[in-house]
N, C-alpha and C. Protein backbone atom coordinates (compact mmCIF):
# COMPACT_ATOMS: atom_id res chain seq x y z
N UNK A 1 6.24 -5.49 -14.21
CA UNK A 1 5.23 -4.46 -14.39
C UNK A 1 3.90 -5.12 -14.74
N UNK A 2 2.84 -4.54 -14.11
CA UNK A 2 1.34 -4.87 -14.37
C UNK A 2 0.90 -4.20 -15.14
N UNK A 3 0.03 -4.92 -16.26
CA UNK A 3 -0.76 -4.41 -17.28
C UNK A 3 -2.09 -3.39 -16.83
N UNK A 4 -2.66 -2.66 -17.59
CA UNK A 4 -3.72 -1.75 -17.02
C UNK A 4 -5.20 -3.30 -16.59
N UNK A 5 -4.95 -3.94 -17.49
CA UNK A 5 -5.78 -5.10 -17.77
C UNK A 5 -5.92 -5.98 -16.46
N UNK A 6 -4.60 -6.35 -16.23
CA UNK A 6 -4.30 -7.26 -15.27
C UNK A 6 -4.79 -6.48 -13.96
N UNK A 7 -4.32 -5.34 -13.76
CA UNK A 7 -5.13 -4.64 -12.09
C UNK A 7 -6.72 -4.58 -12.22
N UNK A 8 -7.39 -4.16 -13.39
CA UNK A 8 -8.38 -4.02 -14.00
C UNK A 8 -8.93 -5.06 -13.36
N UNK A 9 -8.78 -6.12 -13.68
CA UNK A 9 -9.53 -7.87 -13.17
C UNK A 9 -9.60 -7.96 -11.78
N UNK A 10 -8.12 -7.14 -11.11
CA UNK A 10 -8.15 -7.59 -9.77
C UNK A 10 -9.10 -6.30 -9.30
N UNK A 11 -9.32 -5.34 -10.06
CA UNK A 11 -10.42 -4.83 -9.01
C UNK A 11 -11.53 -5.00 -9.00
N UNK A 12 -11.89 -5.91 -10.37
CA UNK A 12 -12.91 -6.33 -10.17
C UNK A 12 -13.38 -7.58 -9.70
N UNK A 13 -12.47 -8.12 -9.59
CA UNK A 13 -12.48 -9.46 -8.61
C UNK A 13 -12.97 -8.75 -6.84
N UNK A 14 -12.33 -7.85 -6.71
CA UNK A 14 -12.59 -7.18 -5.37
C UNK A 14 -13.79 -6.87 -5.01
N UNK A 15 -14.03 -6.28 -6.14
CA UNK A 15 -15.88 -5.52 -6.37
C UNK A 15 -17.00 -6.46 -6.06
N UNK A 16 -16.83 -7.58 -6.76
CA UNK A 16 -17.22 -8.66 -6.79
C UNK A 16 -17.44 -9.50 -5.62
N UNK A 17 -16.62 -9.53 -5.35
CA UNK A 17 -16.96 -9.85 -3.64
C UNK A 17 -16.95 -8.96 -2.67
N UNK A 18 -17.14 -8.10 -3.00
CA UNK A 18 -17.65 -6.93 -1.59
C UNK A 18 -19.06 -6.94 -2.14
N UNK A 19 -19.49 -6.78 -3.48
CA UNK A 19 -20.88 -7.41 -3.48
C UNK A 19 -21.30 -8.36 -3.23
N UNK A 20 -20.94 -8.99 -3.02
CA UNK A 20 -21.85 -10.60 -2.74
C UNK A 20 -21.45 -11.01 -1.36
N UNK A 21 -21.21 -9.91 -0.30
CA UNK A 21 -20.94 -10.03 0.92
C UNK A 21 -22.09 -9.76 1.12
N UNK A 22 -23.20 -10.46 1.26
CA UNK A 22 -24.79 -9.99 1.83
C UNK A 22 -24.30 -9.43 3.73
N UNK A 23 -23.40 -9.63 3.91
CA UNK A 23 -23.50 -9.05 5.60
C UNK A 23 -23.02 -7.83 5.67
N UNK A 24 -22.60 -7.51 4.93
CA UNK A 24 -22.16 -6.08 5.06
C UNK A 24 -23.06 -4.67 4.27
N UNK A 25 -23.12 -3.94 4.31
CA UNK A 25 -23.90 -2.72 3.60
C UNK A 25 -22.45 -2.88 2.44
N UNK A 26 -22.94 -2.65 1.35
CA UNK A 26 -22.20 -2.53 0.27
C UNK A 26 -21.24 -1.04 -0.11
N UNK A 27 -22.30 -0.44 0.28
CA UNK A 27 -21.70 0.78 0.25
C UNK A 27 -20.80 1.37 0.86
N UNK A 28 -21.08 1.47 2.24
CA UNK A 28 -20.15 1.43 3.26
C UNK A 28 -19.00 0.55 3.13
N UNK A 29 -19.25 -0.58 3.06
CA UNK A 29 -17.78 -1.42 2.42
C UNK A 29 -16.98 -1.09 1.51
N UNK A 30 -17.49 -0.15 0.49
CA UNK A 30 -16.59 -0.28 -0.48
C UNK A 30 -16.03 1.06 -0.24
N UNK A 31 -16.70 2.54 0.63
CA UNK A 31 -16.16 3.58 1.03
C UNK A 31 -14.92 2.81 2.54
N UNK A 32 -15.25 1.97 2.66
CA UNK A 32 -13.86 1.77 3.86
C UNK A 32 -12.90 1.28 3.03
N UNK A 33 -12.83 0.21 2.21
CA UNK A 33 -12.11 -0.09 1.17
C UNK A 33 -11.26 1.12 0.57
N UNK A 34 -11.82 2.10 -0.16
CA UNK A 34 -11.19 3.20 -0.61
C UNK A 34 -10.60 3.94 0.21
N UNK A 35 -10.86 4.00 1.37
CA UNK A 35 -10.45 5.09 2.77
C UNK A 35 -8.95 4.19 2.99
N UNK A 36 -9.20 2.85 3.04
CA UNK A 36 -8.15 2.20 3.30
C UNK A 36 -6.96 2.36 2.33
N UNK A 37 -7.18 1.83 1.43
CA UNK A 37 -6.09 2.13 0.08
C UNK A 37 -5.24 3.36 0.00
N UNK A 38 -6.41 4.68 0.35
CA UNK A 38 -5.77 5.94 0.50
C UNK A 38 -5.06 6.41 1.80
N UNK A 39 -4.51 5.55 2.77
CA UNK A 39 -4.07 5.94 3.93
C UNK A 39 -3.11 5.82 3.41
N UNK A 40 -2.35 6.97 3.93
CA UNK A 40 -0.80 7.33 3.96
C UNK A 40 0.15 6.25 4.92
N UNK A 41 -1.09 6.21 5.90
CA UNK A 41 -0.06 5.04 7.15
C UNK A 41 0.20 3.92 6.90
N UNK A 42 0.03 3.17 5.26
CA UNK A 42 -0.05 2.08 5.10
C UNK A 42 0.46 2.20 3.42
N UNK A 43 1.34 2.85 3.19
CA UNK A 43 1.69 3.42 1.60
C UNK A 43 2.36 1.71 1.12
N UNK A 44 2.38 0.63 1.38
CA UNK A 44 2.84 -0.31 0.64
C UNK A 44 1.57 -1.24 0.37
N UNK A 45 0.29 -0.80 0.90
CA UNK A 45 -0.86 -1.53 0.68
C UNK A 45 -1.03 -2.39 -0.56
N UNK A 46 -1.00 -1.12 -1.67
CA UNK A 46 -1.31 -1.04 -2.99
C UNK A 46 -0.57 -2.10 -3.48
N UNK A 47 0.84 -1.66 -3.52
CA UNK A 47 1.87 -2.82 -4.09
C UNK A 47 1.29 -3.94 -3.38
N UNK A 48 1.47 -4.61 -2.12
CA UNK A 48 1.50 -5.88 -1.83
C UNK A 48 -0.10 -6.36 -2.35
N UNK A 49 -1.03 -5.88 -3.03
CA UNK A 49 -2.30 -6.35 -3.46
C UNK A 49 -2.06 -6.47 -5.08
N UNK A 50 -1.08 -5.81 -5.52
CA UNK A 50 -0.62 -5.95 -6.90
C UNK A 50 0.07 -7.07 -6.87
N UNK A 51 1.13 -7.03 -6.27
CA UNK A 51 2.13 -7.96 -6.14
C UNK A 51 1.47 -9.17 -5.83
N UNK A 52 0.51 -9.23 -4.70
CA UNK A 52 -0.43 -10.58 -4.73
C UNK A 52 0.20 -11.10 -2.92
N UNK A 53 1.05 -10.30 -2.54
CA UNK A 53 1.03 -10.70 -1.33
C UNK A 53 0.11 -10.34 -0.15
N UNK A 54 -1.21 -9.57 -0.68
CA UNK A 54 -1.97 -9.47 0.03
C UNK A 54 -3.44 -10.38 -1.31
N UNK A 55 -4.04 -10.89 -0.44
CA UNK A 55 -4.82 -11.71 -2.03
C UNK A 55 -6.08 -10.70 -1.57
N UNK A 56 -6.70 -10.63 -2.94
CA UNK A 56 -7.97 -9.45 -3.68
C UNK A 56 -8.67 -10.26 -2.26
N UNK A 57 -9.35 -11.24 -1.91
CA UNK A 57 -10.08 -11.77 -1.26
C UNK A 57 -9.83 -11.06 0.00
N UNK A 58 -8.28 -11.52 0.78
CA UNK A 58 -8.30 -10.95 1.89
C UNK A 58 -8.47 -9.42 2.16
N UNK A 59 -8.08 -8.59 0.89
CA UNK A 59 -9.13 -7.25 0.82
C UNK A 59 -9.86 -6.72 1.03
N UNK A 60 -10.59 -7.69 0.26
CA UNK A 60 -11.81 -7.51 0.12
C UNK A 60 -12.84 -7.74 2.07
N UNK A 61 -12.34 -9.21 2.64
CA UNK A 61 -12.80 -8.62 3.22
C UNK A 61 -12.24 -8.77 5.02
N UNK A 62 -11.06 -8.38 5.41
CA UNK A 62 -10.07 -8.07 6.34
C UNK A 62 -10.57 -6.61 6.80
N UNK A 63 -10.58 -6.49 7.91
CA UNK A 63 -10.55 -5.50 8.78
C UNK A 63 -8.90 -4.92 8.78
N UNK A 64 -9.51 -2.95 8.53
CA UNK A 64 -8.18 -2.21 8.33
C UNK A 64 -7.34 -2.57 8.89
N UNK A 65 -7.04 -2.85 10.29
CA UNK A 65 -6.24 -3.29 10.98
C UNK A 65 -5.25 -4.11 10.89
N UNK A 66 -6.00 -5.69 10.22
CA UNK A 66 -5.53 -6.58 10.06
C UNK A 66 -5.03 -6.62 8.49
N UNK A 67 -4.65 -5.46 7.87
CA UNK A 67 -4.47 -5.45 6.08
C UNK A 67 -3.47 -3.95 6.77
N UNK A 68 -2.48 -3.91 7.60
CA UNK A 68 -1.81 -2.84 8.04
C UNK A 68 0.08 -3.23 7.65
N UNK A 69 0.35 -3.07 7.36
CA UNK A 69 2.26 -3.75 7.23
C UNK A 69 2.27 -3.94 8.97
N UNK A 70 3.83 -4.50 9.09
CA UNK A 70 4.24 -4.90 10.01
C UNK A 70 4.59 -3.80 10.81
N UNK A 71 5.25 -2.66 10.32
CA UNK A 71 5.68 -1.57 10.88
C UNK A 71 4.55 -0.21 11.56
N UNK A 72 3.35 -0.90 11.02
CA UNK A 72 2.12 -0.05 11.42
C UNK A 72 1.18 -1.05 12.72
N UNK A 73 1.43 -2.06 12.50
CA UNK A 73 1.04 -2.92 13.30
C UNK A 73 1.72 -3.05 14.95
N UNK A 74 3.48 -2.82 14.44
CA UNK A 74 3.99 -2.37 15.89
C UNK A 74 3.58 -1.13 16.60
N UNK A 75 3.49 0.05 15.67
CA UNK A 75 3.34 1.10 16.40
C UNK A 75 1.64 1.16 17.16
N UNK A 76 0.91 0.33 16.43
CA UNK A 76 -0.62 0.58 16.91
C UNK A 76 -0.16 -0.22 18.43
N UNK A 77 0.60 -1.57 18.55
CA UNK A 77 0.61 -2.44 19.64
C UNK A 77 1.55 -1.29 20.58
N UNK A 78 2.78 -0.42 20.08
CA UNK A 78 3.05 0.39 20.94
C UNK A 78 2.48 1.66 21.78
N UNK A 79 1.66 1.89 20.88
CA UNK A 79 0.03 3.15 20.99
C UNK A 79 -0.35 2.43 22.37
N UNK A 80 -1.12 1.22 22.19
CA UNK A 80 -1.89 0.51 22.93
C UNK A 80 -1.10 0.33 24.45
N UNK A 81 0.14 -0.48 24.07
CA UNK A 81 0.92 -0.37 25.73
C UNK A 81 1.64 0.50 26.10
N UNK A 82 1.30 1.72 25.63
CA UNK A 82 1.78 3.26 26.26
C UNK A 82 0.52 3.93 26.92
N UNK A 83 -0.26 3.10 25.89
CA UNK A 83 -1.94 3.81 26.77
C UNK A 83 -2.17 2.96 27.66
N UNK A 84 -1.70 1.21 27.91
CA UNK A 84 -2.02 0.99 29.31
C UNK A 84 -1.06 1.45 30.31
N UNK A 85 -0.30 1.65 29.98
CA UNK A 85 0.75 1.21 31.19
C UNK A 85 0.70 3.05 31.49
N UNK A 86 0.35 4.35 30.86
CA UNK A 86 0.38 5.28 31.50
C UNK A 86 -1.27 6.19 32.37
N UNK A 87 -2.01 4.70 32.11
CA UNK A 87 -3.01 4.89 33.41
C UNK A 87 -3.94 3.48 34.18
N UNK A 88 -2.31 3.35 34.57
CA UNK A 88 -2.10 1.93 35.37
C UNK A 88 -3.14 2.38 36.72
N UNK A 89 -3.55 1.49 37.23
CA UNK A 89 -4.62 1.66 38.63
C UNK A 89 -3.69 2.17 39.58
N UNK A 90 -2.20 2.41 39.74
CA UNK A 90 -1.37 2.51 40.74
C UNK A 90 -0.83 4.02 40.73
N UNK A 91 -1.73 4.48 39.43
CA UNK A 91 -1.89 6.00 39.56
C UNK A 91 -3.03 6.51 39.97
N UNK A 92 -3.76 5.65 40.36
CA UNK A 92 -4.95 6.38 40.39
C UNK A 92 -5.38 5.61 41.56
N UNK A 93 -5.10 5.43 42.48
CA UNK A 93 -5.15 4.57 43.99
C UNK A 93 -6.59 5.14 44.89
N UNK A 94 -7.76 5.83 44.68
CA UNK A 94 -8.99 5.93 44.75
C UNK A 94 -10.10 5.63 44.04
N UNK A 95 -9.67 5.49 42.75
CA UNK A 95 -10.11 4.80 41.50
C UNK A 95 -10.93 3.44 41.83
């Protein structure tokens, strides 16, 4: 179990470098950040950033995508080759 203290640091370790990301708008970063955390499609986020198997850094600053579990990651790659393969050029032969 984690102390209130101990998450405390790591979010501000997070904060911390989403500020001092001069390339990004700050704001906006830290509303995708929160959007992220709160997705349902990704409910082990939290833990693996507690747990430390996701590090505050790569958090901080990883694209949603790439901060997704494994099991969300297949279904996006299955999304993707259901959307090519069901408007293949060999349906659409005037195209």
């Amino acid at each position: 179990m984690f102390s209130e203290s101990e998450i405390l640091t790591m979010c501000i370790h997070i904060e911390r470098k989403l500020y001092s990301d001069s390339s990004k708008d700050y704001l906006s970063n830290v509303r995708e950040r929160i959007l992220i955390l709160k997705d349902r499609g990704n409910p082990n986020l939290k833990v693996n950033i507690v747990l430390g198997e996701i590090s505050t850094d790569d958090f901080a600053t990883l694209e949603a995508k790439d901060l997704a579990d494994d099991e969300t990651k297949k279904k996006i790659q299955a999304g993707k080759d259901w959307s090519m393969s069901a408007y293949s050029k060999s349906d659409y032969p005037d195209v």
